[in-house]
N, C-alpha and C. Protein backbone atom coordinates (compact mmCIF):
# COMPACT_ATOMS: atom_id res chain seq x y z
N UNK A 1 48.37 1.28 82.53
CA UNK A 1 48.32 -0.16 82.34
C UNK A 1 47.82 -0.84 83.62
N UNK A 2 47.29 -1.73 83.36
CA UNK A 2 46.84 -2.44 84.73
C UNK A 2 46.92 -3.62 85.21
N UNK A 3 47.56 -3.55 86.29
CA UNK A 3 48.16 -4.43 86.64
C UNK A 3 47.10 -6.21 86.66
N UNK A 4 48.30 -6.91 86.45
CA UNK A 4 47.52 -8.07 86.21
C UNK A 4 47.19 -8.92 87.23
N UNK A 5 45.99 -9.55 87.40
CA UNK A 5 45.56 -10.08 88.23
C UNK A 5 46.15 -11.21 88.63
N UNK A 6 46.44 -12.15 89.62
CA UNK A 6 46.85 -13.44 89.92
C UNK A 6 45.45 -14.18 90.58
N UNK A 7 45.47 -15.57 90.85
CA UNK A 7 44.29 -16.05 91.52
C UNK A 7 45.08 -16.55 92.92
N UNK A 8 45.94 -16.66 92.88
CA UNK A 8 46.47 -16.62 94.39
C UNK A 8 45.89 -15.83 95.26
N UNK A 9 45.58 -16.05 96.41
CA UNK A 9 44.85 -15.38 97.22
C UNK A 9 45.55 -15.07 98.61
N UNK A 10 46.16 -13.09 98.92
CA UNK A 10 46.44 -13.04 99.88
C UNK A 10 46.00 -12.85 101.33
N UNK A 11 45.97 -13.49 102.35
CA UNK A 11 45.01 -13.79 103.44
C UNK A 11 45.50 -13.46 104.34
N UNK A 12 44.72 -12.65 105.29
CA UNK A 12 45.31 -12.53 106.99
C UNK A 12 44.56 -13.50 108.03
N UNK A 13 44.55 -12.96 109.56
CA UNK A 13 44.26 -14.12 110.56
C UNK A 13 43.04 -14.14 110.22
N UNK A 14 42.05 -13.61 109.82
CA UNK A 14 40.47 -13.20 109.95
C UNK A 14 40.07 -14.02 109.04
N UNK A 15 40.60 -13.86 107.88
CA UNK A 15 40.27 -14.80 106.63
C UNK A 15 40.66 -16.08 106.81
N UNK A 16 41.75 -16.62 107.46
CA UNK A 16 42.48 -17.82 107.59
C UNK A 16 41.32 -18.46 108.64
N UNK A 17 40.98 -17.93 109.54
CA UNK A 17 40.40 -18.50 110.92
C UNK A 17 38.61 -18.92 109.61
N UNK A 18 38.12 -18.00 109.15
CA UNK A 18 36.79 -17.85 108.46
C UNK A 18 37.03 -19.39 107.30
N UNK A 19 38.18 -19.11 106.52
CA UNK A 19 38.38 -19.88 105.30
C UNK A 19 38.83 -20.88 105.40
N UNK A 20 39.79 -21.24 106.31
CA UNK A 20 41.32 -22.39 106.56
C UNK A 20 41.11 -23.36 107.50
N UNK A 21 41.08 -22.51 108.80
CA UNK A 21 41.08 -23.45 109.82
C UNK A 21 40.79 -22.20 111.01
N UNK A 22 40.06 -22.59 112.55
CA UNK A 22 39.96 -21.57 113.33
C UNK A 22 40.71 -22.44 114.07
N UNK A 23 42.21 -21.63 114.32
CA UNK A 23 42.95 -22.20 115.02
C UNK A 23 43.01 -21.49 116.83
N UNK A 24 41.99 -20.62 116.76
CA UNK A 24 41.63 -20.23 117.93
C UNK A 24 40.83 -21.04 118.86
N UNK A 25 39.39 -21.69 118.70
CA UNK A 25 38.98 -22.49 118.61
C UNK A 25 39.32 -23.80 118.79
N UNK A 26 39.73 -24.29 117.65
CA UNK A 26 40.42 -25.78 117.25
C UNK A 26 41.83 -25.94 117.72
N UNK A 27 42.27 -25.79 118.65
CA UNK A 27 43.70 -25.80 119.32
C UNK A 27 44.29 -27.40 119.14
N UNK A 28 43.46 -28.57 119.56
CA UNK A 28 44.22 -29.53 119.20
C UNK A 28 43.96 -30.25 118.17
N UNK A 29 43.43 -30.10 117.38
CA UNK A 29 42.56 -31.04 116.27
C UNK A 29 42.50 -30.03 115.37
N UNK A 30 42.95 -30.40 113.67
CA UNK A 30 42.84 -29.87 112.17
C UNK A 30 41.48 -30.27 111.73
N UNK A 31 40.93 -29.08 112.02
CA UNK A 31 39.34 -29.18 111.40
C UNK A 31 39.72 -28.22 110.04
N UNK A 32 39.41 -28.77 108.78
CA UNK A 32 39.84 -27.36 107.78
C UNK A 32 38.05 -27.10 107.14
N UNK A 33 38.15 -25.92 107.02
CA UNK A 33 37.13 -25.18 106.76
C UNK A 33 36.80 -24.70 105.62
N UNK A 34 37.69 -25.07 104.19
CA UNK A 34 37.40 -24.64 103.01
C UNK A 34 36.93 -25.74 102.24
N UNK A 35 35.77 -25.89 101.43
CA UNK A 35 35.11 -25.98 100.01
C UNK A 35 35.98 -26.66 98.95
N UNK A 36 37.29 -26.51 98.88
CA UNK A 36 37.80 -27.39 97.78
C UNK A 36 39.87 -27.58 99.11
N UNK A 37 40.50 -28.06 98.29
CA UNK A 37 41.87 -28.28 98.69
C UNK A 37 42.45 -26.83 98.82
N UNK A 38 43.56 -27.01 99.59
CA UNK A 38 44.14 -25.53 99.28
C UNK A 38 45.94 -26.11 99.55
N UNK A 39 46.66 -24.82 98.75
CA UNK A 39 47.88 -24.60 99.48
C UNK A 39 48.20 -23.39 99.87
N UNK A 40 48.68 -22.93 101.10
CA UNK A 40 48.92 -22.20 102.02
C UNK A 40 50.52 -21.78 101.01
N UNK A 41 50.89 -20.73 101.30
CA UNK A 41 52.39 -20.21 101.09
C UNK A 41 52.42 -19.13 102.20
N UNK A 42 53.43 -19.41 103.16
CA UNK A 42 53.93 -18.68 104.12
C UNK A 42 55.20 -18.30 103.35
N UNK A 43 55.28 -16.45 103.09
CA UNK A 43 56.44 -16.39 102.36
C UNK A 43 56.81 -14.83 103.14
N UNK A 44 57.73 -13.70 102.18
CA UNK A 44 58.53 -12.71 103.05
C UNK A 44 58.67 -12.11 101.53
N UNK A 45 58.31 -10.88 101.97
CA UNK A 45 58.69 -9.71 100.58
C UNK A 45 60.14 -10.23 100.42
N UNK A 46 61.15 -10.03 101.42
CA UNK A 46 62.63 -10.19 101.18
C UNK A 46 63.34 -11.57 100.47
N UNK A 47 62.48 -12.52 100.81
CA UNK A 47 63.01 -13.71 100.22
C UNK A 47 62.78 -14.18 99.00
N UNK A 48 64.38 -14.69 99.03
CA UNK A 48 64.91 -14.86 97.41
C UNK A 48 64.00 -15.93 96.90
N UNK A 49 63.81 -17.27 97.32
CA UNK A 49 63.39 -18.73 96.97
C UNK A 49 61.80 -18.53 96.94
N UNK A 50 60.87 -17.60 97.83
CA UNK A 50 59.65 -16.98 97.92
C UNK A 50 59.67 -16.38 96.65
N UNK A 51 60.81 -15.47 96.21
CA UNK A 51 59.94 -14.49 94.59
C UNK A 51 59.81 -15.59 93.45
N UNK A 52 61.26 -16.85 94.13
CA UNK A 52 61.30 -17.70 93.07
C UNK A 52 59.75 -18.65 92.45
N UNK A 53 59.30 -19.19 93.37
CA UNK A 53 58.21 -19.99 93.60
C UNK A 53 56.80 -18.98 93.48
N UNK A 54 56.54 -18.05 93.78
CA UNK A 54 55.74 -16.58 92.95
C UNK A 54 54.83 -16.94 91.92
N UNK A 55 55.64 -17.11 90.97
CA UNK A 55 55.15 -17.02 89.64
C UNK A 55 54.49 -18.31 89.11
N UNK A 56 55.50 -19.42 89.94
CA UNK A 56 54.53 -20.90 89.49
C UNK A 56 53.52 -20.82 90.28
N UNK A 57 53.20 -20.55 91.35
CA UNK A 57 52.33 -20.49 92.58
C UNK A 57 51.17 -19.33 91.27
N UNK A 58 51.63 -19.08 90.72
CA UNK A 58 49.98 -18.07 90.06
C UNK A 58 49.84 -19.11 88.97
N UNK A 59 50.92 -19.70 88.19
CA UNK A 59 50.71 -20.50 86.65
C UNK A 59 49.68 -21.68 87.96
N UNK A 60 50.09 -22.01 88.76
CA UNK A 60 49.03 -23.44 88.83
C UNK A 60 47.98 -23.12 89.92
N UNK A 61 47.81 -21.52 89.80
CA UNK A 61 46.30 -21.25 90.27
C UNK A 61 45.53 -20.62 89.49
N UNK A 62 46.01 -20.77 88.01
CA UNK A 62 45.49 -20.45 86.83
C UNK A 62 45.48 -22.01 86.02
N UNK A 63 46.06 -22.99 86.44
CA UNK A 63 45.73 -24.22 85.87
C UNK A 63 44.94 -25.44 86.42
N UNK A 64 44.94 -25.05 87.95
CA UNK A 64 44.09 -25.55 88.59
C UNK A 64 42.76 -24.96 89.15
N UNK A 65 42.44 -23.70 88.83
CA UNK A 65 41.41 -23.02 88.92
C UNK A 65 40.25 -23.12 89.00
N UNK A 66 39.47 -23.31 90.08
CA UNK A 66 38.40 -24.17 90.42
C UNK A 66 38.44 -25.74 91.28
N UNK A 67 39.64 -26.03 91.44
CA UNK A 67 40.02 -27.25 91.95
C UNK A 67 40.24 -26.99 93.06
N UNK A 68 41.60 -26.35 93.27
CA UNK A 68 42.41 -26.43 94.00
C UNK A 68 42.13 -23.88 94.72
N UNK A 69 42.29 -24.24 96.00
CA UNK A 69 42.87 -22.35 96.18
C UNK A 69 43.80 -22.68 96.77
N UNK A 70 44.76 -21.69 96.46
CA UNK A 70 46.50 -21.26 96.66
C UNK A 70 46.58 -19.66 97.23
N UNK A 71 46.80 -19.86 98.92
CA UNK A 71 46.49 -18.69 99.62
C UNK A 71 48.08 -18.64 99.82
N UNK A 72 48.33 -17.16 99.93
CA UNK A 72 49.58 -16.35 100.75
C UNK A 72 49.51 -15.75 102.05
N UNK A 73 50.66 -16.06 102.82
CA UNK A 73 50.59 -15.52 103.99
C UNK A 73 51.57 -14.35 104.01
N UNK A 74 51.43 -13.25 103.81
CA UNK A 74 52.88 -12.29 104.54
C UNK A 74 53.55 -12.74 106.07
N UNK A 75 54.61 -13.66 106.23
CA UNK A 75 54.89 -13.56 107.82
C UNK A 75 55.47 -12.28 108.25
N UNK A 76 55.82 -11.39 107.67
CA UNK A 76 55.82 -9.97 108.13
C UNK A 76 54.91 -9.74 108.36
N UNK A 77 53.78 -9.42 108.52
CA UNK A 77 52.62 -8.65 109.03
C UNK A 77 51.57 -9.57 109.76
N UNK A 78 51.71 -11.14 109.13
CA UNK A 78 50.58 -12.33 109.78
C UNK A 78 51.79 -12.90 111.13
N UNK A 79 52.47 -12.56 111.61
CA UNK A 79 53.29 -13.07 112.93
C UNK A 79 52.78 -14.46 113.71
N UNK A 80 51.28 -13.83 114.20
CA UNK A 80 50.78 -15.15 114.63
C UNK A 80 50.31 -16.04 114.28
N UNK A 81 49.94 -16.37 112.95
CA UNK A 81 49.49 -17.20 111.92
C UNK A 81 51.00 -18.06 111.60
N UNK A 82 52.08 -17.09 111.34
CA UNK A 82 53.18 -18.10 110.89
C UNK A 82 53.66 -18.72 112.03
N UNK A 83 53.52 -18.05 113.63
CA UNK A 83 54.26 -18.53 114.96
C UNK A 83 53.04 -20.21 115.17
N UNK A 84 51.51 -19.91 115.29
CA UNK A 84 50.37 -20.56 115.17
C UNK A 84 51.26 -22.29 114.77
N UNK A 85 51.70 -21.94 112.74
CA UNK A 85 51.62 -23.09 112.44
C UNK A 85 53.26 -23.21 112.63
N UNK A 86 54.00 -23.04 113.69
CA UNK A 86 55.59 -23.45 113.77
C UNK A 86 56.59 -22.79 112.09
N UNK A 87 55.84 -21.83 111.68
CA UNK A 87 57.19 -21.89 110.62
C UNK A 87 58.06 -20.76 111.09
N UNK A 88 59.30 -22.07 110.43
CA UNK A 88 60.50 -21.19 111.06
C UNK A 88 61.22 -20.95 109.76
N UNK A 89 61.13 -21.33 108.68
CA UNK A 89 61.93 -21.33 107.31
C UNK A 89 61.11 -20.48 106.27
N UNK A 90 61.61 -20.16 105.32
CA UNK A 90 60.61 -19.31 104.53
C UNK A 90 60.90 -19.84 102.94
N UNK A 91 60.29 -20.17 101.77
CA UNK A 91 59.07 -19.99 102.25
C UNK A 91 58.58 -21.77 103.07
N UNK A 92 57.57 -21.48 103.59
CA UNK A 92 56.80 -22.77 103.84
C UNK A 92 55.56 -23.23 103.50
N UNK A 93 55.40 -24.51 102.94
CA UNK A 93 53.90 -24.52 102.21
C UNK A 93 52.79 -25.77 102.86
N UNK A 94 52.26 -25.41 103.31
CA UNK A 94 51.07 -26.46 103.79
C UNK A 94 50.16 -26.56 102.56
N UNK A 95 49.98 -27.97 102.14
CA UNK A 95 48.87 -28.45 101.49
C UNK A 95 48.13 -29.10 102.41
N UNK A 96 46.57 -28.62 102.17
CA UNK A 96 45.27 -29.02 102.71
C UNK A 96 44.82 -29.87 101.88
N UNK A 97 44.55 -31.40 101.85
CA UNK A 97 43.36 -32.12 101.31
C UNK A 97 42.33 -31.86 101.91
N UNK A 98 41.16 -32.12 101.19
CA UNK A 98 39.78 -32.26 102.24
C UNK A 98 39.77 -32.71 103.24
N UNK A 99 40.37 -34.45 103.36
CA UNK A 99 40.06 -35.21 103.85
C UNK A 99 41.34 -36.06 105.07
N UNK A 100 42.17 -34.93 105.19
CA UNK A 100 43.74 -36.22 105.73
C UNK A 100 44.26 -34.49 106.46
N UNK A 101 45.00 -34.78 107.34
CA UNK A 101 45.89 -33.69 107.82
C UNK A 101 46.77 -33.19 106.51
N UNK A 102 47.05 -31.86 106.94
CA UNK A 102 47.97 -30.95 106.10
C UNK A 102 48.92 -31.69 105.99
N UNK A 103 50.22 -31.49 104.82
CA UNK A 103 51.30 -31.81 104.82
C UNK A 103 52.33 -30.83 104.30
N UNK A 104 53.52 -30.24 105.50
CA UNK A 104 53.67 -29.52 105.16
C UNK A 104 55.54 -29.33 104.74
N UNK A 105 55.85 -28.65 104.00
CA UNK A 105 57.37 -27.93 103.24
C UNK A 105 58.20 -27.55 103.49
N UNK A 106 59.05 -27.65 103.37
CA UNK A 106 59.97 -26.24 103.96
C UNK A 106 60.67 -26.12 102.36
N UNK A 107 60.78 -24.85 101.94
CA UNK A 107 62.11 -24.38 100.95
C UNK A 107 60.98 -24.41 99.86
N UNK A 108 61.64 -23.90 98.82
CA UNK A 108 61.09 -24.02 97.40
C UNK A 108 61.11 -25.30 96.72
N UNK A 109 59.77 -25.51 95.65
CA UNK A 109 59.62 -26.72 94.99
C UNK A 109 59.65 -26.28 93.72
N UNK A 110 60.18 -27.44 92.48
CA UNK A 110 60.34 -26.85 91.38
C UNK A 110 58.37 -27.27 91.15
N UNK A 111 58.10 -26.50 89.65
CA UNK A 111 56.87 -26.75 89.32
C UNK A 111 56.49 -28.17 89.60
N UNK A 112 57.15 -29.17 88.78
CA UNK A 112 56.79 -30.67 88.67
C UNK A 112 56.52 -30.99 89.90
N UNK A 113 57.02 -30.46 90.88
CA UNK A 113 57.22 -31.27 92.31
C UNK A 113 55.69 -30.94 93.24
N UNK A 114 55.24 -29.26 92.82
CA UNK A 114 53.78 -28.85 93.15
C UNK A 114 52.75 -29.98 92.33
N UNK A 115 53.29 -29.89 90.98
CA UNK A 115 52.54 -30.47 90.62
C UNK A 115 51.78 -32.30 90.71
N UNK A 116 53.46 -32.66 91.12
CA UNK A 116 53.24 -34.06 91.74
C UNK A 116 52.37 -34.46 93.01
N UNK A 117 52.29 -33.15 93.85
CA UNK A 117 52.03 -33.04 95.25
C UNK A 117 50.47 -32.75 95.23
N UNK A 118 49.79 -31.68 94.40
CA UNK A 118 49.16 -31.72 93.85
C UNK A 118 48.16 -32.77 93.65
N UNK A 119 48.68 -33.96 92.16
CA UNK A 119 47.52 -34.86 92.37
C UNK A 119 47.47 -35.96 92.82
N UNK A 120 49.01 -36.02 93.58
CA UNK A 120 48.70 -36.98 94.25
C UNK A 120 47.67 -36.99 95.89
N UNK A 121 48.29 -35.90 96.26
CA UNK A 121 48.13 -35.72 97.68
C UNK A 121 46.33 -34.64 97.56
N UNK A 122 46.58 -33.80 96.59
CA UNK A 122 44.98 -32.80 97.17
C UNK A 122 43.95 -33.10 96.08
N UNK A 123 44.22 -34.12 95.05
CA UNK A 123 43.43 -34.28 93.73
C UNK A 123 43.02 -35.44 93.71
N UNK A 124 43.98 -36.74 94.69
CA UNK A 124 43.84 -37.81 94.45
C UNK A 124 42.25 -38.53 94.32
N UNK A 125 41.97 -39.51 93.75
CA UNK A 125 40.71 -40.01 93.74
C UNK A 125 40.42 -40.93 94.14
């Protein structure tokens, strides 16, 4: 059987610096570097509220698909990417608009609440 695909997209420093933001580079100033909005999920194999948020994190990158990309960070293995953007809580979610600084999470959101955040904040018109 084969396993099923998600559109969530998992990313390390190489991809983040290429796709997100080069925070090597860009030390004081949020220059973001991707093509449409994104949300970031800084999460942890071990965490409970991370497996929770999982599954909506794929339903609304299968409902926003083409709009919006919804990247994952492992902070087990991405260290300096999660130290980079200060997270200290897990999971943590930065939303990217095009056009305005990130705004960013701490803890799990129920669906409605992505979804509020969503068009208001990375869809708005």
């Amino acid at each position: 059987m084969e396993a099923k695909r998600t559109k969530t997209i998992p990313i390390g420093k190489e991809l983040f610096i290429k796709n997100i933001m080069d925070f090597e580079t860009n030390t004081q100033e949020w220059v973001y570097l991707g093509d449409k909005p994104c949300i970031i999920d800084f999460y942890a194999s071990w965490c409970g509220p991370c497996a929770m948020i999982a599954p909506i994190l794929d339903e609304l990158a299968e409902e926003y698909d083409g709009r919006i990309d919804i990247y994952k960070i492992n902070t087990e293995t991405e260290r300096e990417l999660a130290a980079a953007f200060g997270v200290r809580s897990i999971p943590t979610l930065i939303f990217c608009p095009m056009d305005d600084n990130p705004h960013q999470y701490n803890g799990a959101l129920p669906k409605d609440e992505f979804v509020r955040i969503i068009d208001e904040l990375l869809l708005k018109s």
